[in-house]
PDB file of N, CA and C in Angstrom:
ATOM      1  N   UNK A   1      29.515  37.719 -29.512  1.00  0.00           N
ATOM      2  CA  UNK A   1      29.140  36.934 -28.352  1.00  0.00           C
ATOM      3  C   UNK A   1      30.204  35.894 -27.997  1.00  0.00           C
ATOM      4  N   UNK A   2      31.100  35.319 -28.878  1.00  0.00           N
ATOM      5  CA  UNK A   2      31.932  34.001 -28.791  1.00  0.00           C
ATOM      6  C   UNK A   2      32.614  34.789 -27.872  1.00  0.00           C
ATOM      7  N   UNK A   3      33.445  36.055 -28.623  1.00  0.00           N
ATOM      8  CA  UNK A   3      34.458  36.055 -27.860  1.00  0.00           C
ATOM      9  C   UNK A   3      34.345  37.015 -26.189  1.00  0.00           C
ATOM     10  N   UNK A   4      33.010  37.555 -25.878  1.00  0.00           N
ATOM     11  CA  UNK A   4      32.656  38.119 -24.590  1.00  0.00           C
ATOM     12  C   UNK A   4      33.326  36.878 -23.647  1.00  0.00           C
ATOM     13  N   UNK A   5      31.952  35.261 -23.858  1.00  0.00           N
ATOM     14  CA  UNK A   5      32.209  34.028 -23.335  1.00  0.00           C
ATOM     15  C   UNK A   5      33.676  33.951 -23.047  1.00  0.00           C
ATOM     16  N   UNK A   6      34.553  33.788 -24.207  1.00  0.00           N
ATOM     17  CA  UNK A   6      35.763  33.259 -23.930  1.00  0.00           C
ATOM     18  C   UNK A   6      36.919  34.183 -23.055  1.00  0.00           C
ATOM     19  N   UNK A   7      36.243  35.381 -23.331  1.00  0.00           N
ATOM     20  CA  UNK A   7      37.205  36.213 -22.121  1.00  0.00           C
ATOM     21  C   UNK A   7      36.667  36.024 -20.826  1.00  0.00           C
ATOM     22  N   UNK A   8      35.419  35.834 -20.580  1.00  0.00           N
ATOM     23  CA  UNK A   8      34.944  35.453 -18.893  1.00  0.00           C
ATOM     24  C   UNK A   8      35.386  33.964 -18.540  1.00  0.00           C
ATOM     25  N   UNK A   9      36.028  32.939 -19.252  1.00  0.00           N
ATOM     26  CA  UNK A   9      35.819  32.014 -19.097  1.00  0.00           C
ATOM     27  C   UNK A   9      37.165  31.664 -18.071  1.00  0.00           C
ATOM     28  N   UNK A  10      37.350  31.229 -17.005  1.00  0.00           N
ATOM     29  CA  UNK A  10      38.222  31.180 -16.018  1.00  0.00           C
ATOM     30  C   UNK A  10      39.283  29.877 -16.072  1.00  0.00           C
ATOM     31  N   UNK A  11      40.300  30.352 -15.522  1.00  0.00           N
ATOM     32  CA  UNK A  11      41.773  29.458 -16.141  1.00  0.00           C
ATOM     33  C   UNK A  11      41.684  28.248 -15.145  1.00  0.00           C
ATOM     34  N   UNK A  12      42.132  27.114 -14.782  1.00  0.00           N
ATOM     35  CA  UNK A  12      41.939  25.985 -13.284  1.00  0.00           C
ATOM     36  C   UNK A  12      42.148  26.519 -12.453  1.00  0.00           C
ATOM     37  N   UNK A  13      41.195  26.074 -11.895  1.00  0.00           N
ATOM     38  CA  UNK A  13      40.983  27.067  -9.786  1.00  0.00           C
ATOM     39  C   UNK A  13      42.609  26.289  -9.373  1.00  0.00           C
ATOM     40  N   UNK A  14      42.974  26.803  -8.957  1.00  0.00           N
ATOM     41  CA  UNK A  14      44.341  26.297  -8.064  1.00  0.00           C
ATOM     42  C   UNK A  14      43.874  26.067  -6.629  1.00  0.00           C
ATOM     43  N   UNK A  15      44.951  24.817  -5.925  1.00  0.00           N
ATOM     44  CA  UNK A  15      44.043  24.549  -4.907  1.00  0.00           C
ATOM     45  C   UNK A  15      45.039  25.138  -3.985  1.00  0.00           C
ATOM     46  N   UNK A  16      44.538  25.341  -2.540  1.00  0.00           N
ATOM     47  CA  UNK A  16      45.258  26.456  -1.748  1.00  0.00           C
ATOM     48  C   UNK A  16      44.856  25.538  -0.082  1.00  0.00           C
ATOM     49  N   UNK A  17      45.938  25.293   0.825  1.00  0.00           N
ATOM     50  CA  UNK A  17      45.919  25.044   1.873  1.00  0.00           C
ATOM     51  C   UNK A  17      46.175  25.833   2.745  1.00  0.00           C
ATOM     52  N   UNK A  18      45.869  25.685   3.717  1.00  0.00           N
ATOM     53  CA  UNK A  18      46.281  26.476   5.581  1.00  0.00           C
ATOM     54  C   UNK A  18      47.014  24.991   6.423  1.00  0.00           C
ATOM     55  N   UNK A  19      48.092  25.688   6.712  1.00  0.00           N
ATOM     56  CA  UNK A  19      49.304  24.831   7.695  1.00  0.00           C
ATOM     57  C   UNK A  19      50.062  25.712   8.120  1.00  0.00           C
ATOM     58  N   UNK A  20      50.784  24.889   9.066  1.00  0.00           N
ATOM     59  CA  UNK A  20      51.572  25.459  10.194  1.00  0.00           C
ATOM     60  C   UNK A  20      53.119  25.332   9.502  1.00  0.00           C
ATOM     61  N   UNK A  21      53.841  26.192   9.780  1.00  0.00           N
ATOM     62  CA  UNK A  21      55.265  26.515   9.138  1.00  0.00           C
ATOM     63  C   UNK A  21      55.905  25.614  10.300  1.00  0.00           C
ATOM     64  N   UNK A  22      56.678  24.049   9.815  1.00  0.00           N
ATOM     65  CA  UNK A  22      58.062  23.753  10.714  1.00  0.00           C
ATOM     66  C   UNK A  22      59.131  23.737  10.482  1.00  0.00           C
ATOM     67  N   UNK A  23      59.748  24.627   9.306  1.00  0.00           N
ATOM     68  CA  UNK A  23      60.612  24.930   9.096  1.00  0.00           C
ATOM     69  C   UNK A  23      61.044  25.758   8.470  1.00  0.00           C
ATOM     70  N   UNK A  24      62.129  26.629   8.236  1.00  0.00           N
ATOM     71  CA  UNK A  24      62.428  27.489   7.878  1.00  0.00           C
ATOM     72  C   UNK A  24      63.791  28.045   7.624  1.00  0.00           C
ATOM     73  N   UNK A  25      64.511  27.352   7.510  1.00  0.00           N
ATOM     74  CA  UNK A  25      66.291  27.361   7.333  1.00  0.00           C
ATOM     75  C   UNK A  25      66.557  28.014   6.184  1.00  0.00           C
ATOM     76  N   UNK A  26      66.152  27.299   5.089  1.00  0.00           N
ATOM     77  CA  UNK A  26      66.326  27.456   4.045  1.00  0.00           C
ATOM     78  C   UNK A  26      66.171  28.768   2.988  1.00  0.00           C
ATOM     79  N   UNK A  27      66.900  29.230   2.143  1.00  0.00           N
ATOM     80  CA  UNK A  27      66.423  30.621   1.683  1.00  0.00           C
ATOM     81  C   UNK A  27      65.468  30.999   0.375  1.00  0.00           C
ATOM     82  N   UNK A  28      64.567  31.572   0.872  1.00  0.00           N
ATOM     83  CA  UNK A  28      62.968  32.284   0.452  1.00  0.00           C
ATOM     84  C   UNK A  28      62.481  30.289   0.138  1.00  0.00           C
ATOM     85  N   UNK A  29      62.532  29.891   0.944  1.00  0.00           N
ATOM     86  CA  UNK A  29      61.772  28.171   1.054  1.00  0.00           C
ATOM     87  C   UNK A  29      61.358  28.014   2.249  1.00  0.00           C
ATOM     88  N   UNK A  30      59.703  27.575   2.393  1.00  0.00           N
ATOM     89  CA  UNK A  30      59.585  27.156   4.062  1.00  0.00           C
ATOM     90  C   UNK A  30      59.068  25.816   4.138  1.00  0.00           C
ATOM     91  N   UNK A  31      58.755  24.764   4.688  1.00  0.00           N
ATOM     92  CA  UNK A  31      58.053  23.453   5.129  1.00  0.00           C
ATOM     93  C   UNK A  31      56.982  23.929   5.446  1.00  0.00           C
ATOM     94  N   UNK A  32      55.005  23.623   4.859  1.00  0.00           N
ATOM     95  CA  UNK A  32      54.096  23.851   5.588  1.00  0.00           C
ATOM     96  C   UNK A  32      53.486  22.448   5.827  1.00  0.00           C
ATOM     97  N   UNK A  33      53.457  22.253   7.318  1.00  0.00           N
ATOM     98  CA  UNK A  33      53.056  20.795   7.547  1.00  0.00           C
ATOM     99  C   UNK A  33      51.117  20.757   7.569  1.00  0.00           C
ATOM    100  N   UNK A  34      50.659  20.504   6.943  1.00  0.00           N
ATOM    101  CA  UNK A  34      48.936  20.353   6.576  1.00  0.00           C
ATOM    102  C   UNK A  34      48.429  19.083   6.962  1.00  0.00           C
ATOM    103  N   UNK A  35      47.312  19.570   8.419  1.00  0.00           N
ATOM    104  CA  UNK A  35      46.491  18.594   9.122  1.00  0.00           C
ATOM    105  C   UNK A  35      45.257  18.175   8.412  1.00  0.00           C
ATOM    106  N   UNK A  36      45.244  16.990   7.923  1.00  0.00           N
ATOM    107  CA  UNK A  36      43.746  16.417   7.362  1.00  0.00           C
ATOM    108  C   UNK A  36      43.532  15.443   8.685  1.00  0.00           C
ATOM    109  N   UNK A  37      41.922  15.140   8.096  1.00  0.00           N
ATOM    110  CA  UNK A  37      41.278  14.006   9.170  1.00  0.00           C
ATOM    111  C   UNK A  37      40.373  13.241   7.720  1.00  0.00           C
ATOM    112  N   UNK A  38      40.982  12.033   7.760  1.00  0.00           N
ATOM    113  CA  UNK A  38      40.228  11.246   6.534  1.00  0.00           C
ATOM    114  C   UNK A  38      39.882  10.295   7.305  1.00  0.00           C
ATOM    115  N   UNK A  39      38.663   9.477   6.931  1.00  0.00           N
ATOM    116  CA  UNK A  39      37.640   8.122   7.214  1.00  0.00           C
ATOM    117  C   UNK A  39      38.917   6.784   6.963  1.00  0.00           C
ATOM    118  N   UNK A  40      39.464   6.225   7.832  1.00  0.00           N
ATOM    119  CA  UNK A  40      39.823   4.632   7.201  1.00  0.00           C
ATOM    120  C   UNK A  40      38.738   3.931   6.141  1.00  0.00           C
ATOM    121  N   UNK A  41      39.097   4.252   5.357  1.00  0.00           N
ATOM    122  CA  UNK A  41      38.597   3.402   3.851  1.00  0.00           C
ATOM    123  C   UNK A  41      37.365   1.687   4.259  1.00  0.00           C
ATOM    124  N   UNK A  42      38.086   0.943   5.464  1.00  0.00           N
ATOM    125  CA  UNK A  42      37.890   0.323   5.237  1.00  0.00           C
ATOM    126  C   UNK A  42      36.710   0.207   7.143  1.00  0.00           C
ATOM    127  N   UNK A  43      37.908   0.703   8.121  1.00  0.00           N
ATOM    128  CA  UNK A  43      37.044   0.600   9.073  1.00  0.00           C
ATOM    129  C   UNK A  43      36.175   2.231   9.788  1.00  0.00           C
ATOM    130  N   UNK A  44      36.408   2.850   9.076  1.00  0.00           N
ATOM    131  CA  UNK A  44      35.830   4.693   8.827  1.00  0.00           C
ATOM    132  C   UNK A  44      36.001   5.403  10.414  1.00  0.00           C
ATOM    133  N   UNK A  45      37.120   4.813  11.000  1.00  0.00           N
ATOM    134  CA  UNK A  45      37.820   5.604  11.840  1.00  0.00           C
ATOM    135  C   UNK A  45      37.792   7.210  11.723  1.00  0.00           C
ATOM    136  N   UNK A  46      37.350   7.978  11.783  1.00  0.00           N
ATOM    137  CA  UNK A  46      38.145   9.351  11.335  1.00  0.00           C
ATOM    138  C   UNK A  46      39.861   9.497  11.856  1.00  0.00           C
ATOM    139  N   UNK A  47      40.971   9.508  11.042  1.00  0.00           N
ATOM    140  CA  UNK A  47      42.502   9.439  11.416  1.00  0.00           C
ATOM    141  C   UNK A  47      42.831  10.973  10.685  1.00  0.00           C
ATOM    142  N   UNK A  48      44.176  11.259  11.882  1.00  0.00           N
ATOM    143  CA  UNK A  48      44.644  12.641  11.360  1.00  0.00           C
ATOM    144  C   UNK A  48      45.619  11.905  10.667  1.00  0.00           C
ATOM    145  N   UNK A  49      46.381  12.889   9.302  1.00  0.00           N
ATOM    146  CA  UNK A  49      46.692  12.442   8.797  1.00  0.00           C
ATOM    147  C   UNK A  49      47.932  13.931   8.446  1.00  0.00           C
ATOM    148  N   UNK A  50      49.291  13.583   8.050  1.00  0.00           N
ATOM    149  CA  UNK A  50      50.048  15.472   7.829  1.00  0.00           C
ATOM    150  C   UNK A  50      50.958  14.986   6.616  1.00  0.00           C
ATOM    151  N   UNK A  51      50.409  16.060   5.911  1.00  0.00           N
ATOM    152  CA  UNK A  51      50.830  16.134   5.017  1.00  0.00           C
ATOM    153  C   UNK A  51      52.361  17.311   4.540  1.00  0.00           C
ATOM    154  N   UNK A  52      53.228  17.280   4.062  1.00  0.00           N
ATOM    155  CA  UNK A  52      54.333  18.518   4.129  1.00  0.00           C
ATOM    156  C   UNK A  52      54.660  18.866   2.970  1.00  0.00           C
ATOM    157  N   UNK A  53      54.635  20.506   3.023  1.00  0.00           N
ATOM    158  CA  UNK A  53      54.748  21.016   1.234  1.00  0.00           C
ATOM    159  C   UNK A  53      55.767  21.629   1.554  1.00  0.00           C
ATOM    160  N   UNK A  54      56.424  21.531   0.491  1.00  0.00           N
ATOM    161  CA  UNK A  54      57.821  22.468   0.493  1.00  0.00           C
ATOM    162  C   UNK A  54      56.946  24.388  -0.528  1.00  0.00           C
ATOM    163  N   UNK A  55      57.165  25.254   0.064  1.00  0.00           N
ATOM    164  CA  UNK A  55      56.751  26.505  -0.432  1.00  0.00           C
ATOM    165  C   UNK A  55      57.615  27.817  -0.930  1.00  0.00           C
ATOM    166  N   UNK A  56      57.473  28.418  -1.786  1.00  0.00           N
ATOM    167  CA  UNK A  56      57.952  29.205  -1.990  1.00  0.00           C
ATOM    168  C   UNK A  56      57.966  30.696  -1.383  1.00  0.00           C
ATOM    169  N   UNK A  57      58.842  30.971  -0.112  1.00  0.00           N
ATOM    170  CA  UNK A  57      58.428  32.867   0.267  1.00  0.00           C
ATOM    171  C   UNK A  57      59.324  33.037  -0.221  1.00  0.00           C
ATOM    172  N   UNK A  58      59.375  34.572  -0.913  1.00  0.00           N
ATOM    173  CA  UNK A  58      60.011  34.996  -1.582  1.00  0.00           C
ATOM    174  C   UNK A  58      60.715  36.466  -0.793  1.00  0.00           C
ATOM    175  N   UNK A  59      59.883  37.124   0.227  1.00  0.00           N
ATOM    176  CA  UNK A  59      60.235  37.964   1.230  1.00  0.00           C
ATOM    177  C   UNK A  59      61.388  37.087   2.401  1.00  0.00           C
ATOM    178  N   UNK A  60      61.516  36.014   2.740  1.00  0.00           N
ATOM    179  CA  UNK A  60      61.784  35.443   3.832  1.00  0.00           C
ATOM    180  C   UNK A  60      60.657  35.862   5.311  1.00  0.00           C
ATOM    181  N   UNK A  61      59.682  35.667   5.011  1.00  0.00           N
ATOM    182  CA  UNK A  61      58.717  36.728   6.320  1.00  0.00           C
ATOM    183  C   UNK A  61      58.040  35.529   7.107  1.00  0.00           C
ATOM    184  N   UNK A  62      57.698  34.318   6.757  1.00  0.00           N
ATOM    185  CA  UNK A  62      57.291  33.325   7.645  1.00  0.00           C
ATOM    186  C   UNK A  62      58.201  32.760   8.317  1.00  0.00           C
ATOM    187  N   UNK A  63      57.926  32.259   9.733  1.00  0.00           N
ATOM    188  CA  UNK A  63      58.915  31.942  10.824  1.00  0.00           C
ATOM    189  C   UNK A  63      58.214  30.862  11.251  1.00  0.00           C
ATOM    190  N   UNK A  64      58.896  29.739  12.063  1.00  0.00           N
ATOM    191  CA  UNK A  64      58.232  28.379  12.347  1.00  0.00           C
ATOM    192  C   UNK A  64      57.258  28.803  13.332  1.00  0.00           C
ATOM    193  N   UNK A  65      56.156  27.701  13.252  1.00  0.00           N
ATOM    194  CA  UNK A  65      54.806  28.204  13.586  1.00  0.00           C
ATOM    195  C   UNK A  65      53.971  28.961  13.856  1.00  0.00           C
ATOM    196  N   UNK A  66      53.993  29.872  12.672  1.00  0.00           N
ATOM    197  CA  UNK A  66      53.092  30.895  11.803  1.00  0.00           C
ATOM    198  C   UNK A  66      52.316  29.625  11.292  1.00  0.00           C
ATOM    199  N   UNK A  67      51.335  30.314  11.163  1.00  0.00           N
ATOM    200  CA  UNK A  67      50.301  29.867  10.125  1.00  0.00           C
ATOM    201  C   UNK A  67      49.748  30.521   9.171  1.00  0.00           C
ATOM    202  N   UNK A  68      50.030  29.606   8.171  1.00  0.00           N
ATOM    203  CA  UNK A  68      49.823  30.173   6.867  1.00  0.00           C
ATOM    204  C   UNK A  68      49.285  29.671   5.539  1.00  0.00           C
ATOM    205  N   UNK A  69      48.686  30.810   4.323  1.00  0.00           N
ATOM    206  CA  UNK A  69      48.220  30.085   3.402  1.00  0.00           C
ATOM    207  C   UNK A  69      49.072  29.970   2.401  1.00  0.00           C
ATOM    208  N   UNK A  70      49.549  28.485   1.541  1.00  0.00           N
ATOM    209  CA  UNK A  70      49.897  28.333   0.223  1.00  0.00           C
ATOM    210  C   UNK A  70      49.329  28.189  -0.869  1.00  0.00           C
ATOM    211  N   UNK A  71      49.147  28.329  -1.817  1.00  0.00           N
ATOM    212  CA  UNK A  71      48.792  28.151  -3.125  1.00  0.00           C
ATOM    213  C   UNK A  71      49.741  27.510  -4.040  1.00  0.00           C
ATOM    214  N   UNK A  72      48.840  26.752  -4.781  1.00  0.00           N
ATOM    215  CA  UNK A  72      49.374  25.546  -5.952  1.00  0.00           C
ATOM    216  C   UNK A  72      50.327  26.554  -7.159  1.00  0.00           C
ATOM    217  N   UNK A  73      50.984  26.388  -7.625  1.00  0.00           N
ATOM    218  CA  UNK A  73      51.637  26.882  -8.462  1.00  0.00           C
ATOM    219  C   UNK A  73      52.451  25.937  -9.595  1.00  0.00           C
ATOM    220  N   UNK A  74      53.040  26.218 -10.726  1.00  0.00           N
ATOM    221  CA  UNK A  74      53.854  25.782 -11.634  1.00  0.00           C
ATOM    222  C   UNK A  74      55.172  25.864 -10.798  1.00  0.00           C
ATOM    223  N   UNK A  75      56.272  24.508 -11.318  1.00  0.00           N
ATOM    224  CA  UNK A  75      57.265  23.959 -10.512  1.00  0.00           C
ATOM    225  C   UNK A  75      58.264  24.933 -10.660  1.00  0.00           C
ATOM    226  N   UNK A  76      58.828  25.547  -9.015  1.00  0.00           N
ATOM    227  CA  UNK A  76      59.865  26.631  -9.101  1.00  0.00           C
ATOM    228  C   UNK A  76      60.979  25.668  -8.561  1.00  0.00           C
ATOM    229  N   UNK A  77      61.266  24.455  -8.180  1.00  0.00           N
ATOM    230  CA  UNK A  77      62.371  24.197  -8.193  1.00  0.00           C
ATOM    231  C   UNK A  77      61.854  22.097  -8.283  1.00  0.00           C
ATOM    232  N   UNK A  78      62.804  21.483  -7.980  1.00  0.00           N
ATOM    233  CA  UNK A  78      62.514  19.897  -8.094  1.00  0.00           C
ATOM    234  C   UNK A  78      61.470  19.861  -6.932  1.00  0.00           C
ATOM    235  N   UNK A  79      61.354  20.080  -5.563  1.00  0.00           N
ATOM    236  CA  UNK A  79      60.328  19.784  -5.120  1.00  0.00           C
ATOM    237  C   UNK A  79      59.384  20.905  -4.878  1.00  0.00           C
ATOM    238  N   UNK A  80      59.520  22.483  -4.890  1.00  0.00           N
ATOM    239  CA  UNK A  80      58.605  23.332  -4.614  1.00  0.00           C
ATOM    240  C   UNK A  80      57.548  23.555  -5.637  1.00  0.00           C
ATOM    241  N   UNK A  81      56.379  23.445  -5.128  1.00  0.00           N
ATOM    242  CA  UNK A  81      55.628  23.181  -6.195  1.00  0.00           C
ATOM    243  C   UNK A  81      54.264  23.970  -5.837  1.00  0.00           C
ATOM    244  N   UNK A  82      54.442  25.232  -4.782  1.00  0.00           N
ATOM    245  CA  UNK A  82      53.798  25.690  -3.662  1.00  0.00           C
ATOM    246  C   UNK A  82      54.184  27.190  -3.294  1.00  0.00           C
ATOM    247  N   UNK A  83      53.393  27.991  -3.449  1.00  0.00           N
ATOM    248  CA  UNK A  83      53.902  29.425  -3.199  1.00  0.00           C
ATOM    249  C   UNK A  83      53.477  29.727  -1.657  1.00  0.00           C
ATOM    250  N   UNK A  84      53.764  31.125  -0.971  1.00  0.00           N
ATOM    251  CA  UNK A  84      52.760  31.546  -0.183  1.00  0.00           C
ATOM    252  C   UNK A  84      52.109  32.840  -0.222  1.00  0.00           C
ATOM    253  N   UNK A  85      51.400  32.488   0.091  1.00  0.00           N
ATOM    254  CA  UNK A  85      50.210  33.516  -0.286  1.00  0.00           C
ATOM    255  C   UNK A  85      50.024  34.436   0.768  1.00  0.00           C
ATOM    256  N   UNK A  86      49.826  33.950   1.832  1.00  0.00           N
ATOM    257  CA  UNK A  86      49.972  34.920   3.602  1.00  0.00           C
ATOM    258  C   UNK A  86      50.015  34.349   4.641  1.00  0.00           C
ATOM    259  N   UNK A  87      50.122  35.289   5.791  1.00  0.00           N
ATOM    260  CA  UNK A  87      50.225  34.757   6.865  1.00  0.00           C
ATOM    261  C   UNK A  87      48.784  35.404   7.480  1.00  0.00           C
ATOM    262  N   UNK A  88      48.289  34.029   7.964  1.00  0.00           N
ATOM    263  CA  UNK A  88      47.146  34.353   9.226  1.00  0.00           C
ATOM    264  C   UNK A  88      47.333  34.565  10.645  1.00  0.00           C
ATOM    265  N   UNK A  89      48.040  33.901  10.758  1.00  0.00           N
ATOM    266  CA  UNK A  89      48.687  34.077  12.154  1.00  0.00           C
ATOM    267  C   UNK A  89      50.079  34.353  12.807  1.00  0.00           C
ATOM    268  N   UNK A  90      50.766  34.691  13.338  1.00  0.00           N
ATOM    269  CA  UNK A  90      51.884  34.950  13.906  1.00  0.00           C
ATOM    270  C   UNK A  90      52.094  33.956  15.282  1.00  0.00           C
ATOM    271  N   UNK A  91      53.382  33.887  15.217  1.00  0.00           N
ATOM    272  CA  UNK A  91      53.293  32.902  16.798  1.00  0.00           C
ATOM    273  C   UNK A  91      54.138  34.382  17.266  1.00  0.00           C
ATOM    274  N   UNK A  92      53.720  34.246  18.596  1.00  0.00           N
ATOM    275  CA  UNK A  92      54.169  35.104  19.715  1.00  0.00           C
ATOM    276  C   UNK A  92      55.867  34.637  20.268  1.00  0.00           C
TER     277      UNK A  92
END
């Protein structure tokens, strides 16, 4: 029985965003800029707020403003710290 448990038992959920690609120069690296809306703490405004991940594509296949999903990952370079996972959308 111990060890059934310990094989079902699941590794940390990794956390995974949707943002818009603004950049893309760089090779198999893109910029995903991520829109939140948080409460002012103090006067509970709802404020947008953007956040920017540096990501890892490894195809070169995302192009600036695609939208797309990243996932959390272990550090592939000093700031990428962010894979991608897919594209939802295409810009025309």
């Amino acid at each position: 029985m111990a060890n059934e448990t310990k094989e079902q038992t699941v590794r940390g959920h990794r956390k995974e965003r949707t943002g818009t690609v603004v950049r893309d120069k760089q090779d198999k690296t893109i910029i995903v800029e991520v829109e939140r809306r948080v409460a002012h703490p103090l006067y509970k405004k709802v404020v947008k707020t953007n956040d920017r991940y540096t990501a890892h594509d490894q195809a070169n296949e995302a192009k600036i403003g695609d939208k797309v999903k990243i996932t959390e990952t272990r550090p592939l370079s000093k700031t990428k710290r962010w894979r991608l996972t897919g594209i939802i959308s295409r810009v025309e």
